[in-house]
PDB file of N, CA and C in Angstrom:
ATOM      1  N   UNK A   1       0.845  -1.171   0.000  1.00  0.00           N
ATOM      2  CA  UNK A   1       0.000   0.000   0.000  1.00  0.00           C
ATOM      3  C   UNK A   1       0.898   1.245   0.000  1.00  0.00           C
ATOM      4  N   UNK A   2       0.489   1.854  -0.922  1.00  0.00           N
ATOM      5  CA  UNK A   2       1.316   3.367  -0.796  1.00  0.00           C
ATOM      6  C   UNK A   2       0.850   4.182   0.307  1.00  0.00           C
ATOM      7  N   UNK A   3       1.664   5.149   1.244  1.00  0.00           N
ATOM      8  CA  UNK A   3       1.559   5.923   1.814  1.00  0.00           C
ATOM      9  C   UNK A   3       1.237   7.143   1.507  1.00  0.00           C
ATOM     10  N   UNK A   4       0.274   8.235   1.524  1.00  0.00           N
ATOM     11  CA  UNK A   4       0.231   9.442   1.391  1.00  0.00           C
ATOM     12  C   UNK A   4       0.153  10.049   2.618  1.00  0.00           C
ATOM     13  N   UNK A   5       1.069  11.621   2.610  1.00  0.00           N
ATOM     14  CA  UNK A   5       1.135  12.629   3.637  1.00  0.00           C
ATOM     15  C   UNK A   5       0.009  12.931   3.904  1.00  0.00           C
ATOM     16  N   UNK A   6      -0.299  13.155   5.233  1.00  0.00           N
ATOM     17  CA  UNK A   6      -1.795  14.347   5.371  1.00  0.00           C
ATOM     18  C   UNK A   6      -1.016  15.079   6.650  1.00  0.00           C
ATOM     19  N   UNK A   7      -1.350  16.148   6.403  1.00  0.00           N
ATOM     20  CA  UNK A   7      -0.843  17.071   7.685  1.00  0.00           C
ATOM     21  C   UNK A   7      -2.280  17.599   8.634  1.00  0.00           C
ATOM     22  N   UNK A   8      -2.148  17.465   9.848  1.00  0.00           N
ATOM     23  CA  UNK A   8      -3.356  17.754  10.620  1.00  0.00           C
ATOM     24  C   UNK A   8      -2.895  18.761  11.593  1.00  0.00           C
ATOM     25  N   UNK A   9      -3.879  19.608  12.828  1.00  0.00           N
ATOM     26  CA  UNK A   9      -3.319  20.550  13.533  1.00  0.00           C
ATOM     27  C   UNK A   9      -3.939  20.217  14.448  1.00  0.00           C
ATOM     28  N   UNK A  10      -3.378  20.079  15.784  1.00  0.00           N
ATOM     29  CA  UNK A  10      -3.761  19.657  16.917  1.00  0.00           C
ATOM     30  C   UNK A  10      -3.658  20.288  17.924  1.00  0.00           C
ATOM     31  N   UNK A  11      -4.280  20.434  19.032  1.00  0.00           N
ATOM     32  CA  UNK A  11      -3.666  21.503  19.760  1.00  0.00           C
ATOM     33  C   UNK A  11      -2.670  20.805  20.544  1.00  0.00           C
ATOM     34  N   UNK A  12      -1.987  21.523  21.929  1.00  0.00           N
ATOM     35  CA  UNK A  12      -0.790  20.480  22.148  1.00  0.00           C
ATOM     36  C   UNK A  12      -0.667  19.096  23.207  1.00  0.00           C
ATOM     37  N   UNK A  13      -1.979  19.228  24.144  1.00  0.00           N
ATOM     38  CA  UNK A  13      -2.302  18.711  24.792  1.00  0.00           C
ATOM     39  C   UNK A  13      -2.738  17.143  24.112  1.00  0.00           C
ATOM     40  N   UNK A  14      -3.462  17.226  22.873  1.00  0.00           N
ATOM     41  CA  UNK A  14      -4.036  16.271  22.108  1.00  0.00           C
ATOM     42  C   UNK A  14      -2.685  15.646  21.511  1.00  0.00           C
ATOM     43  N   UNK A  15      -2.020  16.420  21.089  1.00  0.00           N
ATOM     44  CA  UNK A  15      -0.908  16.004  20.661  1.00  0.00           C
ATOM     45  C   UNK A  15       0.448  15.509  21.552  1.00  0.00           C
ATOM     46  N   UNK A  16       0.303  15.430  22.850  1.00  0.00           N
ATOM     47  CA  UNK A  16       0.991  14.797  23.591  1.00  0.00           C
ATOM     48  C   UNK A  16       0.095  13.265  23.846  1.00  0.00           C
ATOM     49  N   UNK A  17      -1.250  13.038  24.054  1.00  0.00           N
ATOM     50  CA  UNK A  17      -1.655  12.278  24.327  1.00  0.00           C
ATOM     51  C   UNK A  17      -1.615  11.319  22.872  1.00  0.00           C
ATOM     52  N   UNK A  18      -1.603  11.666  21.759  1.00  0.00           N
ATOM     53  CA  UNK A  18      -1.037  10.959  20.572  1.00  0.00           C
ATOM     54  C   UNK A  18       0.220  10.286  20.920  1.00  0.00           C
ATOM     55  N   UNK A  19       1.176  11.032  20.520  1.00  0.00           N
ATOM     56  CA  UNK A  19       2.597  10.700  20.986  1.00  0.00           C
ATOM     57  C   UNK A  19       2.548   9.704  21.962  1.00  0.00           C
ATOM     58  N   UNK A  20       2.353   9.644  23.296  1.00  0.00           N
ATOM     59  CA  UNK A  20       1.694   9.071  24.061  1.00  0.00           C
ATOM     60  C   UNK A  20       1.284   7.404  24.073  1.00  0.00           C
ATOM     61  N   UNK A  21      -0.183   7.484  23.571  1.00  0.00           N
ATOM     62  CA  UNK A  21      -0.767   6.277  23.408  1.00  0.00           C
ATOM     63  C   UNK A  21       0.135   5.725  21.808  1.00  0.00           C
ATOM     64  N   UNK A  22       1.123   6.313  20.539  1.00  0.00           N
ATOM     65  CA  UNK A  22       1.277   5.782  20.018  1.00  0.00           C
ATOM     66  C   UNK A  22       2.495   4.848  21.033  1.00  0.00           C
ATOM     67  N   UNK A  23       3.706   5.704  21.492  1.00  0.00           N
ATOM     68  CA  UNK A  23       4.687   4.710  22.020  1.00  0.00           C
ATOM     69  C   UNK A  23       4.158   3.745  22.998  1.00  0.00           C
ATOM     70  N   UNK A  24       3.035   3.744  23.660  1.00  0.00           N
ATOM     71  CA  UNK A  24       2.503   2.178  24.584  1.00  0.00           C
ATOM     72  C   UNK A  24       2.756   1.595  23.483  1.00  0.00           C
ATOM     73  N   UNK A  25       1.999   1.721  22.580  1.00  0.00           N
ATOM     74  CA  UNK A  25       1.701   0.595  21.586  1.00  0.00           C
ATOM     75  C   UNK A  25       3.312   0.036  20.784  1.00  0.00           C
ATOM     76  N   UNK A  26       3.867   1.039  20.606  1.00  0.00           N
ATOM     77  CA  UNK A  26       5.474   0.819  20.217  1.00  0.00           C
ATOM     78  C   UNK A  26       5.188   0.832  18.669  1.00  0.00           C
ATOM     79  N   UNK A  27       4.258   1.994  18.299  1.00  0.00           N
ATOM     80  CA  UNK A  27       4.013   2.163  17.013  1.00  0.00           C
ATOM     81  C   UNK A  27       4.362   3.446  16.545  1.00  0.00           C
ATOM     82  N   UNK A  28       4.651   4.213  15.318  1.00  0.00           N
ATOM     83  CA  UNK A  28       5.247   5.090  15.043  1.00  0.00           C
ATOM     84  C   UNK A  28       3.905   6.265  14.595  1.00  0.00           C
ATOM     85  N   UNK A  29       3.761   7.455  15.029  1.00  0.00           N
ATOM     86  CA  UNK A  29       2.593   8.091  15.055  1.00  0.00           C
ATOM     87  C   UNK A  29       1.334   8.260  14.202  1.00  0.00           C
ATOM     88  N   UNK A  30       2.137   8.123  12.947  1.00  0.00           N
ATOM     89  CA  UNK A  30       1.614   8.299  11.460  1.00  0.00           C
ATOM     90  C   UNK A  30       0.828   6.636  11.954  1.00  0.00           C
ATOM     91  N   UNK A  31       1.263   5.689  12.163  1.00  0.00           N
ATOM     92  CA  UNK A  31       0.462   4.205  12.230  1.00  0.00           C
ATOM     93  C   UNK A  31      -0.483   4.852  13.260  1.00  0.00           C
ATOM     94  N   UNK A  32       0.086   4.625  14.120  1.00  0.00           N
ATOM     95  CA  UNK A  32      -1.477   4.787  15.048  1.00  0.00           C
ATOM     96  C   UNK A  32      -2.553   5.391  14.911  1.00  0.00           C
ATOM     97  N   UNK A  33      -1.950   6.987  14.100  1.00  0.00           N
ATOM     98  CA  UNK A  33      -3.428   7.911  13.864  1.00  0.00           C
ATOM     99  C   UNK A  33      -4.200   7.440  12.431  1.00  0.00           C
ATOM    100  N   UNK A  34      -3.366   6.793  11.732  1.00  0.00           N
ATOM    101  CA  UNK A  34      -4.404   6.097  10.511  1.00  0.00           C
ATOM    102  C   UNK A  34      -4.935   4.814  11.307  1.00  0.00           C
ATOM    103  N   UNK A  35      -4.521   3.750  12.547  1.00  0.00           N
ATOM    104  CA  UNK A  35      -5.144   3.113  12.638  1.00  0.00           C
ATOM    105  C   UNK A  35      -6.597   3.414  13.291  1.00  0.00           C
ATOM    106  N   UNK A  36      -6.411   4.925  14.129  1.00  0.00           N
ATOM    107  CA  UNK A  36      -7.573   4.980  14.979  1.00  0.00           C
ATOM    108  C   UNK A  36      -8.084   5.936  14.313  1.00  0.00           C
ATOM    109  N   UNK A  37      -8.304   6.342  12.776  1.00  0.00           N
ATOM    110  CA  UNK A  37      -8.856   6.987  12.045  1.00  0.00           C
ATOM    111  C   UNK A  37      -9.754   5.749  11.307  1.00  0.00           C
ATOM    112  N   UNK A  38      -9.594   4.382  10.871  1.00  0.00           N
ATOM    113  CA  UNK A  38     -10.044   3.703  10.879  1.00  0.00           C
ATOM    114  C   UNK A  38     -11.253   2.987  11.380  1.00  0.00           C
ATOM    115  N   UNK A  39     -10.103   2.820  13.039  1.00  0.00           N
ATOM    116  CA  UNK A  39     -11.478   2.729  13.859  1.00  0.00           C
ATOM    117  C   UNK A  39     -12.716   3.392  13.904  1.00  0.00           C
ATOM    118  N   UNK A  40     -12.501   4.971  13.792  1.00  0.00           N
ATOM    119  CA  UNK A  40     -13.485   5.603  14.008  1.00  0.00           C
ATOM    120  C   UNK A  40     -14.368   5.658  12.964  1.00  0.00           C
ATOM    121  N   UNK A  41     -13.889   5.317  11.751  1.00  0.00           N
ATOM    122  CA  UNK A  41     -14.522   5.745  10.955  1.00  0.00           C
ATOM    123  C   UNK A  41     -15.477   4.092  11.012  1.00  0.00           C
ATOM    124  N   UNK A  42     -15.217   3.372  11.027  1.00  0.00           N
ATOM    125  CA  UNK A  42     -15.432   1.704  11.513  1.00  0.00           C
ATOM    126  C   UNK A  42     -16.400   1.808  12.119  1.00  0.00           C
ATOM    127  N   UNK A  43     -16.414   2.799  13.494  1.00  0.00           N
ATOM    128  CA  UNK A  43     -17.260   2.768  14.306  1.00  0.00           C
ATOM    129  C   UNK A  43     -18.308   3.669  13.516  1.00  0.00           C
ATOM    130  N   UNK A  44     -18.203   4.576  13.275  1.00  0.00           N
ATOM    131  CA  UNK A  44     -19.355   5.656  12.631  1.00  0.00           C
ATOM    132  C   UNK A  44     -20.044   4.853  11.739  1.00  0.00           C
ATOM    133  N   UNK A  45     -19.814   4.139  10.511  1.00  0.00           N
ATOM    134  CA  UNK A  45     -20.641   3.503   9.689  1.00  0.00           C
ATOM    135  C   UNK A  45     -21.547   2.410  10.785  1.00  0.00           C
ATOM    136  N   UNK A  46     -21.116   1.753  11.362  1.00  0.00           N
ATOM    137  CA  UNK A  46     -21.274   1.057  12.317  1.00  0.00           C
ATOM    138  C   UNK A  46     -22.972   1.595  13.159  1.00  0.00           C
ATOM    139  N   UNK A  47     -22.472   2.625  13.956  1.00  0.00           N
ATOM    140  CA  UNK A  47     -23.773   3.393  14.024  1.00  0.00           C
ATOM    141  C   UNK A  47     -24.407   3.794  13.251  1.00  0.00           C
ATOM    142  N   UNK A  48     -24.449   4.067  12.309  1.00  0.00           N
ATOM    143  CA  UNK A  48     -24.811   4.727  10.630  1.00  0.00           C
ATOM    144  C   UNK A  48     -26.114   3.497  10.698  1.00  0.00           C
ATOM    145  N   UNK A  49     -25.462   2.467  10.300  1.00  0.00           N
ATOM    146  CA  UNK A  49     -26.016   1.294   9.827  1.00  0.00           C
ATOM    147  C   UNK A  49     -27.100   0.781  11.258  1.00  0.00           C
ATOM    148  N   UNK A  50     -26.646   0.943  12.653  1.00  0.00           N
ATOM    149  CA  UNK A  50     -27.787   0.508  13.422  1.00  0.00           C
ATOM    150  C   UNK A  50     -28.806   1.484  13.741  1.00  0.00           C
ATOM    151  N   UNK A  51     -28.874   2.657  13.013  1.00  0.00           N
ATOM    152  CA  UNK A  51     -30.027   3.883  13.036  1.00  0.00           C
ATOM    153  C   UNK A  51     -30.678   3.511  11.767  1.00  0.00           C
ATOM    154  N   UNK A  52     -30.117   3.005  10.876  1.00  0.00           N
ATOM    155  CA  UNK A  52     -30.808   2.419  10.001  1.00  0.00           C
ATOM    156  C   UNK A  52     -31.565   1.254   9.826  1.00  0.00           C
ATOM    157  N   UNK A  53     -31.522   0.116  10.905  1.00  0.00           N
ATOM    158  CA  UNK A  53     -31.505  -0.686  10.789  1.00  0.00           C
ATOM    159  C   UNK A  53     -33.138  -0.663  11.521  1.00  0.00           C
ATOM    160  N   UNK A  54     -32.560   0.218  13.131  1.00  0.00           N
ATOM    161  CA  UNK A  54     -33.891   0.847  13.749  1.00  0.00           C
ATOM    162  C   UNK A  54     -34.982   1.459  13.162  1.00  0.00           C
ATOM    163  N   UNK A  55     -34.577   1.890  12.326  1.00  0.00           N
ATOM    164  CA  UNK A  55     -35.646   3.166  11.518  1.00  0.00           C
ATOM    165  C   UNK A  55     -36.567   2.094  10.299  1.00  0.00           C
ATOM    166  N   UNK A  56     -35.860   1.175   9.475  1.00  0.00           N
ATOM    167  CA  UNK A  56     -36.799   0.064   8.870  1.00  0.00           C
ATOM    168  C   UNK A  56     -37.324  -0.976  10.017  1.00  0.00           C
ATOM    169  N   UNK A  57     -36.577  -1.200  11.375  1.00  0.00           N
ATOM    170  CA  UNK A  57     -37.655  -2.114  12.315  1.00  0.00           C
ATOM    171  C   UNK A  57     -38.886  -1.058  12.585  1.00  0.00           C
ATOM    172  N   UNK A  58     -39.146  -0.102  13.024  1.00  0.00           N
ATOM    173  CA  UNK A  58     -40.177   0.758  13.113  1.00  0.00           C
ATOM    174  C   UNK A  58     -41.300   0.496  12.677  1.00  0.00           C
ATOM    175  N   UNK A  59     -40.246   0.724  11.255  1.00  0.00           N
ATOM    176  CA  UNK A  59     -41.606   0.744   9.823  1.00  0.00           C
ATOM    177  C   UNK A  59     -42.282  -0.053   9.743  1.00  0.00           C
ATOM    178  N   UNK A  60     -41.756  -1.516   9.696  1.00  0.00           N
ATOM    179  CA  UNK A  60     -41.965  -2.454   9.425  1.00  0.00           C
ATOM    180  C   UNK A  60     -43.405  -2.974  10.801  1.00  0.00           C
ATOM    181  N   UNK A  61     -42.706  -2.358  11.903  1.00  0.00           N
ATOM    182  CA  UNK A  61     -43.728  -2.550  13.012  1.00  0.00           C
ATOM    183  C   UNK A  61     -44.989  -1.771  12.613  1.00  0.00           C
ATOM    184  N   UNK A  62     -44.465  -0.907  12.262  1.00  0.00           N
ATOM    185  CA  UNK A  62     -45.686   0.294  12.271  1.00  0.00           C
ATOM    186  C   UNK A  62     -46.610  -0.130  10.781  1.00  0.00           C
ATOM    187  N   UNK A  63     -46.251  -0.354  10.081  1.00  0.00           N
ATOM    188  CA  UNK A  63     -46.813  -1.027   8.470  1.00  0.00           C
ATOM    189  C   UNK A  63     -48.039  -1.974   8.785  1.00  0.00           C
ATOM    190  N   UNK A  64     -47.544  -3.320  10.256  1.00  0.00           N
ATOM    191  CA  UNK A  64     -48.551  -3.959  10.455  1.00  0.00           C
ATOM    192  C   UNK A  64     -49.547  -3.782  11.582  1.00  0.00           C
ATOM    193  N   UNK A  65     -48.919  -2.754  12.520  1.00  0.00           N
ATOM    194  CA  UNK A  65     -49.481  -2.610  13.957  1.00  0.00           C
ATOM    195  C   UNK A  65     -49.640  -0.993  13.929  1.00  0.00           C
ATOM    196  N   UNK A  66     -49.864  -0.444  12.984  1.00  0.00           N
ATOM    197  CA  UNK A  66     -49.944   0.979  13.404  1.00  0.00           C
ATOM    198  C   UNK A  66     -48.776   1.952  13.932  1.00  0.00           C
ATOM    199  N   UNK A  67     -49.011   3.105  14.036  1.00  0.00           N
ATOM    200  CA  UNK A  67     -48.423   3.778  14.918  1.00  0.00           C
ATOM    201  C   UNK A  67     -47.822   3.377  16.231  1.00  0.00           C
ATOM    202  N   UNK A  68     -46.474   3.775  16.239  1.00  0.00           N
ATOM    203  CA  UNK A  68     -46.042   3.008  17.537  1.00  0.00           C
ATOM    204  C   UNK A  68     -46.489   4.232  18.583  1.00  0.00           C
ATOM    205  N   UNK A  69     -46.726   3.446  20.014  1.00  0.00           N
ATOM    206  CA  UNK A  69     -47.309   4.509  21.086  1.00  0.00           C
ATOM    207  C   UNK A  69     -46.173   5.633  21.302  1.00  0.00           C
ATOM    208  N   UNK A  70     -46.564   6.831  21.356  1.00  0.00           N
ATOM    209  CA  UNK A  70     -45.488   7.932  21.862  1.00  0.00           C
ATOM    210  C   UNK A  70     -44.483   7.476  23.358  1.00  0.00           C
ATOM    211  N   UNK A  71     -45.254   6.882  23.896  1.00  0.00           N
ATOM    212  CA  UNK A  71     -44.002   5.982  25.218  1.00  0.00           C
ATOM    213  C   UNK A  71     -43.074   5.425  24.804  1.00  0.00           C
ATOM    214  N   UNK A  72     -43.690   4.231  23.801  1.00  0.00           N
ATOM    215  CA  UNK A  72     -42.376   3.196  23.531  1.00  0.00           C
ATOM    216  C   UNK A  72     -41.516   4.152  22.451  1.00  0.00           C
ATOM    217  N   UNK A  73     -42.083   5.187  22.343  1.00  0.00           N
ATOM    218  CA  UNK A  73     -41.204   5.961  21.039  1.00  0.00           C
ATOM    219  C   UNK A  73     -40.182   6.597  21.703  1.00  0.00           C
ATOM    220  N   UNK A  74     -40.760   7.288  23.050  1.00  0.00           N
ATOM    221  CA  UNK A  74     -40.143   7.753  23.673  1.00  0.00           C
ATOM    222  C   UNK A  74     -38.818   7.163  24.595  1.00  0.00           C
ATOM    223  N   UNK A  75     -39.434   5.880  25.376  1.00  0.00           N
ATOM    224  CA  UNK A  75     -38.283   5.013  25.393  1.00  0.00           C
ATOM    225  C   UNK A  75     -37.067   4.238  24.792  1.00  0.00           C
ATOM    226  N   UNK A  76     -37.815   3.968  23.667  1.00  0.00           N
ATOM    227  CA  UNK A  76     -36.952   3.708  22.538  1.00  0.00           C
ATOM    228  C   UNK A  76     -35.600   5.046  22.224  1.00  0.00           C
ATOM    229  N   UNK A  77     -36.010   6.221  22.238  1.00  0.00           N
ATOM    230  CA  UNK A  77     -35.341   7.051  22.144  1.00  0.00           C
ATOM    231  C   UNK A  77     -34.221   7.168  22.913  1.00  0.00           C
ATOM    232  N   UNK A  78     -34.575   7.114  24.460  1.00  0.00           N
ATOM    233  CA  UNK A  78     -34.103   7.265  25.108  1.00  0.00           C
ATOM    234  C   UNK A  78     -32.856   6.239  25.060  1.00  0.00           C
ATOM    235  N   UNK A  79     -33.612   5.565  25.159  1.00  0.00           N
ATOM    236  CA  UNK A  79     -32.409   3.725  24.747  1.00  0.00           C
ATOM    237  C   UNK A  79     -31.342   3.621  23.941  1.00  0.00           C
ATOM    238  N   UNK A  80     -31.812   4.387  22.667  1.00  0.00           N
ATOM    239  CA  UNK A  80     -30.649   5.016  21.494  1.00  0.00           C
ATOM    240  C   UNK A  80     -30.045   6.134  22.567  1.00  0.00           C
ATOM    241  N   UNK A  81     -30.442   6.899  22.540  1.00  0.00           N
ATOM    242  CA  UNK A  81     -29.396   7.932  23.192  1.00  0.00           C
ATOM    243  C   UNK A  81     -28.592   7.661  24.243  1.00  0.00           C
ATOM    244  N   UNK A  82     -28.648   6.859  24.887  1.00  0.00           N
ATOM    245  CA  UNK A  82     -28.258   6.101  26.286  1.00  0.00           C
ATOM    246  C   UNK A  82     -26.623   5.475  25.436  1.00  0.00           C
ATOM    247  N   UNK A  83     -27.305   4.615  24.608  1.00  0.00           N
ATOM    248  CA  UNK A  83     -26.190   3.689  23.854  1.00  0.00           C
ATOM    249  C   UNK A  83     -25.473   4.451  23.310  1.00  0.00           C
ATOM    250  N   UNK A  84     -25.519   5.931  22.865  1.00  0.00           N
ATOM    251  CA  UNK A  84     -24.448   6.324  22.328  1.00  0.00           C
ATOM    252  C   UNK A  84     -24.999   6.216  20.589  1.00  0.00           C
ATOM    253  N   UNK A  85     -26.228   5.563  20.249  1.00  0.00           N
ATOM    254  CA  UNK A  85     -26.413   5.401  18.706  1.00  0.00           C
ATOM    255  C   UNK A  85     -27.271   7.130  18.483  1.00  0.00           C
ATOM    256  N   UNK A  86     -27.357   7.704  19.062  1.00  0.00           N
ATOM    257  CA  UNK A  86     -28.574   8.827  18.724  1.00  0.00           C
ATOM    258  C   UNK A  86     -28.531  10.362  19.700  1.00  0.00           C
ATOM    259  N   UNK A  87     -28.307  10.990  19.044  1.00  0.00           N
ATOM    260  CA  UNK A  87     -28.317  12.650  19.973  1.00  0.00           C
ATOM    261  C   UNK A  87     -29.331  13.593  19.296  1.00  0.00           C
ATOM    262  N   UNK A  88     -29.807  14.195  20.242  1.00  0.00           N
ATOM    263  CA  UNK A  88     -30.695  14.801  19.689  1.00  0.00           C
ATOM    264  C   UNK A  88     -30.629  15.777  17.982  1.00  0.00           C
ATOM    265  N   UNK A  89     -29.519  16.045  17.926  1.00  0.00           N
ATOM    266  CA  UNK A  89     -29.781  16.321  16.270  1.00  0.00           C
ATOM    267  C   UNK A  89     -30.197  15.262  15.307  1.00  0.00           C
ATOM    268  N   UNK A  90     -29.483  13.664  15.773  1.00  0.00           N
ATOM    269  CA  UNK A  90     -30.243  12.671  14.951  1.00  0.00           C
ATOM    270  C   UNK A  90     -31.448  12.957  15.101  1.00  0.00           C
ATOM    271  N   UNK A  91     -32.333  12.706  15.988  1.00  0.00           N
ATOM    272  CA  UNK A  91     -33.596  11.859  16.428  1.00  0.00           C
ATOM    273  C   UNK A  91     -34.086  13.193  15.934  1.00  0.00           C
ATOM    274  N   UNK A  92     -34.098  14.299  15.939  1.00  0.00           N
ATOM    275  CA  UNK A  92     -34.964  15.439  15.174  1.00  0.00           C
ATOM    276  C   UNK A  92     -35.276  15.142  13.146  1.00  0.00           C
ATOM    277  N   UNK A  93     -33.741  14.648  12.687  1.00  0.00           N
ATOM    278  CA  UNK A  93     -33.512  14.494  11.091  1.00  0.00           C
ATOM    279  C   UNK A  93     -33.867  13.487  10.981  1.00  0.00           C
ATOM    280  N   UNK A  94     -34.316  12.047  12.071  1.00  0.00           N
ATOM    281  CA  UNK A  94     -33.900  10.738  11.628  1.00  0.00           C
ATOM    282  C   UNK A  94     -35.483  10.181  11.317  1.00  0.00           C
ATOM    283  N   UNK A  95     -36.791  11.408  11.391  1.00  0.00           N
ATOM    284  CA  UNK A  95     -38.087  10.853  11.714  1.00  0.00           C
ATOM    285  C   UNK A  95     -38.514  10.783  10.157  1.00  0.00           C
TER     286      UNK A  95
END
């Protein structure tokens, strides 16, 4: 795999804790921040895909049973947001 440069700006605090968590690992900085650029991005589709996944179970509920009650909507919400899948700017765009 070829390598390409990217230059980023960090402030310095962030950038000690880079430095940092790369030498635990005994990896050289450029590795670590593409590996946990990865991750994250890993993780984001990740959630991407289980707001999606929620949003056709809904439907699918709601297609044969109606409207789901404003409680369980509400709990449900809450449940996403709890987990970390949903913040309130989702759950406003995601209806």
């Amino acid at each position: 795999m070829t390598a390409r440069k990217l230059s980023i700006s960090v402030p310095p605090e962030v950038e000690e804790t880079i430095k940092a968590a790369a030498a635990e690992e005994g990896k050289p900085v450029s590795a670590w921040l593409a590996e946990a650029a990865v991750e994250k991005a890993q993780a984001a589709a990740a959630h991407a895909a289980g707001r999606v996944a929620a949003k056709e179970l809904i439907a699918e509920y709601e297609k044969d049973n109606g409207a789901l009650p404003e409680e369980s909507r509400r709990r449900a919400r809450q449940f996403m947001m709890d987990a970390g899948l949903l913040d309130d700017d989702n759950w406003q765009t995601a209806g």
